[in-house]
N, C-alpha and C. Protein backbone atom coordinates (compact mmCIF):
# COMPACT_ATOMS: atom_id res chain seq x y z
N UNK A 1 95.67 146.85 131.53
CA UNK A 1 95.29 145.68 132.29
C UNK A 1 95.23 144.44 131.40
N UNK A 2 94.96 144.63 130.41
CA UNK A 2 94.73 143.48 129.72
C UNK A 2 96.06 142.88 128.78
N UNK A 3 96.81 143.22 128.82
CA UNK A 3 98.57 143.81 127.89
C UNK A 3 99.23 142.92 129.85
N UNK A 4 98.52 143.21 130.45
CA UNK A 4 99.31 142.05 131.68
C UNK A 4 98.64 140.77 132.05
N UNK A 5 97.49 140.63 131.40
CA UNK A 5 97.17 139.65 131.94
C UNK A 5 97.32 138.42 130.35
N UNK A 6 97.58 139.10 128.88
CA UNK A 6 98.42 138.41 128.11
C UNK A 6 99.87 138.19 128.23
N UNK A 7 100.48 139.15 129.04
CA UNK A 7 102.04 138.57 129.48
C UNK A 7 102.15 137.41 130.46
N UNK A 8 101.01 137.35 131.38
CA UNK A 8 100.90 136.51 132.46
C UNK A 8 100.38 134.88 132.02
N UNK A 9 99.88 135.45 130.57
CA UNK A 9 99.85 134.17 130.14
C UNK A 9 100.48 133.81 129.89
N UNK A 10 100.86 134.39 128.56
CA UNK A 10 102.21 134.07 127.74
C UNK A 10 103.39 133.56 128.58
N UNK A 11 103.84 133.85 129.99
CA UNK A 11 104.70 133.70 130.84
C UNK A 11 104.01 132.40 131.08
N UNK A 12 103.31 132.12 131.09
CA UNK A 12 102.96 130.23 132.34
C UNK A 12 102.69 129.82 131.07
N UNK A 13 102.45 129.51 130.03
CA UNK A 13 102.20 128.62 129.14
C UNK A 13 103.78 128.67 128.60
N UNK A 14 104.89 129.76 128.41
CA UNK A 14 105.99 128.98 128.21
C UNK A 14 106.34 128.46 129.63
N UNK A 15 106.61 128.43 130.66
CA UNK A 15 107.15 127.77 131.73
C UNK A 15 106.34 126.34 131.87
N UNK A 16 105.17 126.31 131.18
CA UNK A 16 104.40 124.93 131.13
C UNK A 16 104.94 124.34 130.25
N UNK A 17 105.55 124.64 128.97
CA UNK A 17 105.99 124.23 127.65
C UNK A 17 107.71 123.57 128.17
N UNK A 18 108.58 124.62 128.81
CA UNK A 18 109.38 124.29 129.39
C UNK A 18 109.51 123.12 130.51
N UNK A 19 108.72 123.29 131.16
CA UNK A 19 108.31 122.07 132.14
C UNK A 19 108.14 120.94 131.39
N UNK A 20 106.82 120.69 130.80
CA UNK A 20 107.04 119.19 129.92
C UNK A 20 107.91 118.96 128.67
N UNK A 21 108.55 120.01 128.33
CA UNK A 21 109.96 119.32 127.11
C UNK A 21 111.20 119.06 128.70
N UNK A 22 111.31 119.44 129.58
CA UNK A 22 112.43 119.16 130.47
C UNK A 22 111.74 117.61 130.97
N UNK A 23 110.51 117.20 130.99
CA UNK A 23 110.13 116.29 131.93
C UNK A 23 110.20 115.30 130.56
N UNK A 24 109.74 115.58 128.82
CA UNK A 24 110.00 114.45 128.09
C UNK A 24 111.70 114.20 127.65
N UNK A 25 112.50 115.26 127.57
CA UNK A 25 114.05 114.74 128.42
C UNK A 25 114.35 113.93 129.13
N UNK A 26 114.09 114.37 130.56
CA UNK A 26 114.20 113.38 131.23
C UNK A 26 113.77 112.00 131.70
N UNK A 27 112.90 111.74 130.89
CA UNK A 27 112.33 110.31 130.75
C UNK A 27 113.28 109.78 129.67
N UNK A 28 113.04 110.56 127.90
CA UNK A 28 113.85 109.97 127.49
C UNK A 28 115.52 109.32 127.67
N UNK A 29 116.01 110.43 128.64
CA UNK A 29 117.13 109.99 129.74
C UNK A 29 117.35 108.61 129.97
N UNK A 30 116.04 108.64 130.95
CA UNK A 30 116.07 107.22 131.76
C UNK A 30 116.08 106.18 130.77
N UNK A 31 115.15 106.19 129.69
CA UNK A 31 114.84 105.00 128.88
C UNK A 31 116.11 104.87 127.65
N UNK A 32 117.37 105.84 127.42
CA UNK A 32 117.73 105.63 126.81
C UNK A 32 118.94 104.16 126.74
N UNK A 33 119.24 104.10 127.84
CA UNK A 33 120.21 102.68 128.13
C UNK A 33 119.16 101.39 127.81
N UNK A 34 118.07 101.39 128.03
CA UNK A 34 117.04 100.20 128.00
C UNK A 34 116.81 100.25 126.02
N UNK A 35 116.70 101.34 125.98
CA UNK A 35 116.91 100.77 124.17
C UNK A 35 118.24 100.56 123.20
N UNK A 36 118.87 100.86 123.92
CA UNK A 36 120.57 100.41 123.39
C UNK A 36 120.81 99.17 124.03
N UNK A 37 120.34 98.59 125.20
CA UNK A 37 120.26 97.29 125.42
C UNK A 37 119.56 96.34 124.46
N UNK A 38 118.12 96.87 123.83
CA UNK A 38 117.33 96.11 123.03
C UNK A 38 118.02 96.33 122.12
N UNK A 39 118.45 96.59 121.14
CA UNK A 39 119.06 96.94 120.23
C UNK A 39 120.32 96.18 120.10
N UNK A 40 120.88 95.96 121.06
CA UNK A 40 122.65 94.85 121.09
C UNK A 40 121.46 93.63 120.98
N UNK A 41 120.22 93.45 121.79
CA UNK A 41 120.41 91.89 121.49
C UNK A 41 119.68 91.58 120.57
N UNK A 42 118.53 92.62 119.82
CA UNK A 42 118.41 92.58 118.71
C UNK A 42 119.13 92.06 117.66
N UNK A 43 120.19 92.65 117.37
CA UNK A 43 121.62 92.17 116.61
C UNK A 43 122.37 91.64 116.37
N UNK A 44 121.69 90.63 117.63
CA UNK A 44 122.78 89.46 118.06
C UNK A 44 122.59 88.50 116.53
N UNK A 45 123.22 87.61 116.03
CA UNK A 45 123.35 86.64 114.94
C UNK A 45 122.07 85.56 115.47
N UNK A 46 121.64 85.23 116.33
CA UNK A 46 120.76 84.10 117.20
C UNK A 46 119.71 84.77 116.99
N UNK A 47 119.15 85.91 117.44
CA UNK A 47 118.28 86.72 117.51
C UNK A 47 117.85 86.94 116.24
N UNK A 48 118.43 87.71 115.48
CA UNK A 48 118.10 87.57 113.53
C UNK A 48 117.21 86.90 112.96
N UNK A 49 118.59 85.45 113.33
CA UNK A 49 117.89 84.08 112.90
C UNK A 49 116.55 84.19 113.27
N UNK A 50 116.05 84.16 114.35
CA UNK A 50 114.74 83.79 114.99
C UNK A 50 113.82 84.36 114.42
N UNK A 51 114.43 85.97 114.00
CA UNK A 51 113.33 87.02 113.21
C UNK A 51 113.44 86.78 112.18
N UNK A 52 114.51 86.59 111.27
CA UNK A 52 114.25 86.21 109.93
C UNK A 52 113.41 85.33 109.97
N UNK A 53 113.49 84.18 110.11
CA UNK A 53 112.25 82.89 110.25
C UNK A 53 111.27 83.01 110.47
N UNK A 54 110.96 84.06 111.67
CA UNK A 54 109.29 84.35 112.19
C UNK A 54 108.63 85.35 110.77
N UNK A 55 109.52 86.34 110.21
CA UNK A 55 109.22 87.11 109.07
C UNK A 55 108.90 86.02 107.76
N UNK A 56 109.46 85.04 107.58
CA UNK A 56 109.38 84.09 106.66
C UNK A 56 107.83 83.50 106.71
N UNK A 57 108.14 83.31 108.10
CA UNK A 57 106.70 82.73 108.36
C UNK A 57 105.71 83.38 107.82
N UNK A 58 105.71 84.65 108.72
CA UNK A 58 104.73 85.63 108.46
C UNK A 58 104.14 85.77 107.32
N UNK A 59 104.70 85.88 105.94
CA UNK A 59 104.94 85.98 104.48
C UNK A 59 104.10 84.69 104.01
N UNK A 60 104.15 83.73 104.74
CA UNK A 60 103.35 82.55 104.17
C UNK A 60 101.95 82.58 104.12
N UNK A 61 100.90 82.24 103.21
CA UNK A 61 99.35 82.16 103.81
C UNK A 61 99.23 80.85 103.77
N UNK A 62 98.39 80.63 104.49
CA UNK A 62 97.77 79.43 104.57
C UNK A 62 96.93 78.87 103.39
N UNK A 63 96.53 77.61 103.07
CA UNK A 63 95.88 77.29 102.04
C UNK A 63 94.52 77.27 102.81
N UNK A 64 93.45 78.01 101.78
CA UNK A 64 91.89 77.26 102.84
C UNK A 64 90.82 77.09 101.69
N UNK A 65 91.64 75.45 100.97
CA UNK A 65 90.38 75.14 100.35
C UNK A 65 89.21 74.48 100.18
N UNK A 66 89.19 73.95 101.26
CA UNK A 66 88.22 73.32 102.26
C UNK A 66 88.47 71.56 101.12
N UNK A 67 89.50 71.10 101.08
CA UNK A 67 90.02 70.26 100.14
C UNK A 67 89.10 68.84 100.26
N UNK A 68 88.48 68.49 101.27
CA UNK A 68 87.34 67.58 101.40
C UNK A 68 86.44 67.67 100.57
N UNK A 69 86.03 68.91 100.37
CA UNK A 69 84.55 69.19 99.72
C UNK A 69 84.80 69.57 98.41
N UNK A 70 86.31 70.27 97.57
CA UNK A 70 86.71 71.02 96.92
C UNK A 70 87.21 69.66 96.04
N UNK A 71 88.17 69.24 96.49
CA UNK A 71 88.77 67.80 95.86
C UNK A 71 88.65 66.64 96.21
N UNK A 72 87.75 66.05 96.67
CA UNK A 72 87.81 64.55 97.61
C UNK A 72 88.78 63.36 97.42
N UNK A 73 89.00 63.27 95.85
CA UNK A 73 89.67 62.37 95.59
C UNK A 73 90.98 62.63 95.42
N UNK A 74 91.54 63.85 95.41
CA UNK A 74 92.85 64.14 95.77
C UNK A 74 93.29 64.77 97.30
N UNK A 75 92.68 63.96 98.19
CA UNK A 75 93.18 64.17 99.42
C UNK A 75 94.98 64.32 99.97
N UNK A 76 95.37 64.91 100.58
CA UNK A 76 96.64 65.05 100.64
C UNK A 76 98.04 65.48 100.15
N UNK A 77 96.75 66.65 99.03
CA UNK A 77 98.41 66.95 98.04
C UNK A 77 98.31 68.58 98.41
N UNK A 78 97.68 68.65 99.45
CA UNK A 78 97.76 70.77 100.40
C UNK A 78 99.29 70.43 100.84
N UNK A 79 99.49 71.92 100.30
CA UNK A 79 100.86 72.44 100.86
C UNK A 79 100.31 73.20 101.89
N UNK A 80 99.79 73.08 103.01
CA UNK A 80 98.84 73.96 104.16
C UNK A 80 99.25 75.45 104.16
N UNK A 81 100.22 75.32 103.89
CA UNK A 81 100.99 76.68 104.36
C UNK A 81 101.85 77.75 103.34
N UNK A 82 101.65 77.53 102.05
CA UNK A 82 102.42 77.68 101.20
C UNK A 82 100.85 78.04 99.75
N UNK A 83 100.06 78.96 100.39
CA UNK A 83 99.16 79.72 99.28
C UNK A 83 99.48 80.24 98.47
N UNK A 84 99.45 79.96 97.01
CA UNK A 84 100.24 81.09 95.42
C UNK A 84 99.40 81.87 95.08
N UNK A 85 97.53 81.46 94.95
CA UNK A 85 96.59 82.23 94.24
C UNK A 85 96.07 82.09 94.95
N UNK A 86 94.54 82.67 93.95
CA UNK A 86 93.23 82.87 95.28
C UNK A 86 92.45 81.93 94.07
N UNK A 87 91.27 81.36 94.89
CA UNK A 87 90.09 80.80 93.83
C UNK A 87 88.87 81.20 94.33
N UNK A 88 87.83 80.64 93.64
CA UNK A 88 86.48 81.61 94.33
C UNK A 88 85.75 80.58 95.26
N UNK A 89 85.00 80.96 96.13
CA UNK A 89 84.72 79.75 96.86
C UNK A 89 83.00 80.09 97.24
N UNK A 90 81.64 79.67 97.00
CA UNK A 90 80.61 79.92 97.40
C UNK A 90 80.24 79.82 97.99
N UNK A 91 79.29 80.78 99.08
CA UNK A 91 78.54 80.97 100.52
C UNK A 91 77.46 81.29 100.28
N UNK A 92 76.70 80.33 101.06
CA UNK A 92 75.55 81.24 101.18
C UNK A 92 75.24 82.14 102.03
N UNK A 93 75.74 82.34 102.98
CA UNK A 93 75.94 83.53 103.32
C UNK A 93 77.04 84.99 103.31
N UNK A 94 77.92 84.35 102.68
CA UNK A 94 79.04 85.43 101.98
C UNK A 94 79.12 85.25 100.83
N UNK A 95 78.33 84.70 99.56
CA UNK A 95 78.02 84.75 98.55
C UNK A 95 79.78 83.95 97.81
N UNK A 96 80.01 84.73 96.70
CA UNK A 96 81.14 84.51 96.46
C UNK A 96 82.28 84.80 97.17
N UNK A 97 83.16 84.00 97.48
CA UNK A 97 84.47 84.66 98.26
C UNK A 97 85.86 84.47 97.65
N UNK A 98 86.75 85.18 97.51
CA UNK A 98 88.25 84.94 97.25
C UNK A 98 88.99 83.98 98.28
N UNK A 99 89.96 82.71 98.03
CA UNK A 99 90.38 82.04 99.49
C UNK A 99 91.65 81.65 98.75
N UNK A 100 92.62 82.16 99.19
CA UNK A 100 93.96 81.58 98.88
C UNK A 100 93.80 80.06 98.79
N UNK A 101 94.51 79.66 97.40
CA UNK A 101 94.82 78.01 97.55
C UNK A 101 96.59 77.95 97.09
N UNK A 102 96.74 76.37 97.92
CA UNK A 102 98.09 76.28 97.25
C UNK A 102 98.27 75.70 96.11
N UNK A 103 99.34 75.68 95.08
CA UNK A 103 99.12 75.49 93.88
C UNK A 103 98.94 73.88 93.99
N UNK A 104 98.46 73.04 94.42
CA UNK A 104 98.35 71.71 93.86
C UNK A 104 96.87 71.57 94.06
N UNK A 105 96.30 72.20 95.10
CA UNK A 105 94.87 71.73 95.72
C UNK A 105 94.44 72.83 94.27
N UNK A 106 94.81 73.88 93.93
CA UNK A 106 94.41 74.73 93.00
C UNK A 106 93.94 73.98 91.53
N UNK A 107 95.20 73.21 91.40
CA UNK A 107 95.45 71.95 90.32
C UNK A 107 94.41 70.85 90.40
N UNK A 108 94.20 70.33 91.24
CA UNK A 108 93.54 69.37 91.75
C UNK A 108 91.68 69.98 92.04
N UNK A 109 91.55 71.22 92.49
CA UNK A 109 89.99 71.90 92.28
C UNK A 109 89.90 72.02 90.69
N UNK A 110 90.99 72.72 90.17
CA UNK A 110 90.55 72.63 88.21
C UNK A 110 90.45 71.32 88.04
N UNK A 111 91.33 70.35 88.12
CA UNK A 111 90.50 69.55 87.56
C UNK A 111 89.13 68.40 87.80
N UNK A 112 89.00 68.36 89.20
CA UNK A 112 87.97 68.23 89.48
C UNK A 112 86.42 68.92 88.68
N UNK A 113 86.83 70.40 88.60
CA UNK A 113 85.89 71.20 87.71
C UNK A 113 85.94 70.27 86.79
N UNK A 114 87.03 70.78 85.81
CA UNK A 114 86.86 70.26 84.29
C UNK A 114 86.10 69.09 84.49
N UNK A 115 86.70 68.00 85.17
CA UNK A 115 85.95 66.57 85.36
C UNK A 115 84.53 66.44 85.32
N UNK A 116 83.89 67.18 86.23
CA UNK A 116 82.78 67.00 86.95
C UNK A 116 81.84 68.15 86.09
């Protein structure tokens, strides 16, 4: 009795196994023309472009050296978008912090230091 009621398993758990690999087939089926579509216009030369650039972007940090308070008298020489290092920046409530700067506001906080 018990030698049939492990065959009876064994029997519906593969026909269950069979059932959902035939049912993730056939989805992948359906969806396979919709990703060979994404994929041509992916590839397109226009399309690239757009991603190369957005990836470019991406790659950039921002400068945040709060350049008012950091440099006053060299207002206007942030590359906003174009961060090389980090400098340390003090909180009182986050104590010391790391903050990307771009290299001129970086230039322009040293020497402010040294100065001051």
């Amino acid at each position: 009795m018990g030698d049939d009621r492990d065959t009876e398993l064994a029997d519906a758990l593969a026909e269950v196994g069979r059932r959902v690999g035939q049912a993730m087939t056939d989805a992948l089926e359906r969806i396979r023309p919709t990703f060979g579509a994404l994929a041509e216009v992916a590839n397109r030369p226009e399309v690239r472009a757009v991603i190369e650039r957005a990836e470019k972007a991406m790659r950039r940090r921002p400068c945040l050296c709060f350049c008012s308070w950091a440099h006053p008298a060299d207002r206007g020489v942030c590359e906003m978008f174009d961060a090389v290092i980090t400098g340390q920046y003090s909180s009182d409530l986050l104590g010391d912090v790391d903050v990307p700067l771009c290299a001129p506001c970086a230039a322009a906080r040293a020497a402010h230091e040294f100065a001051g």
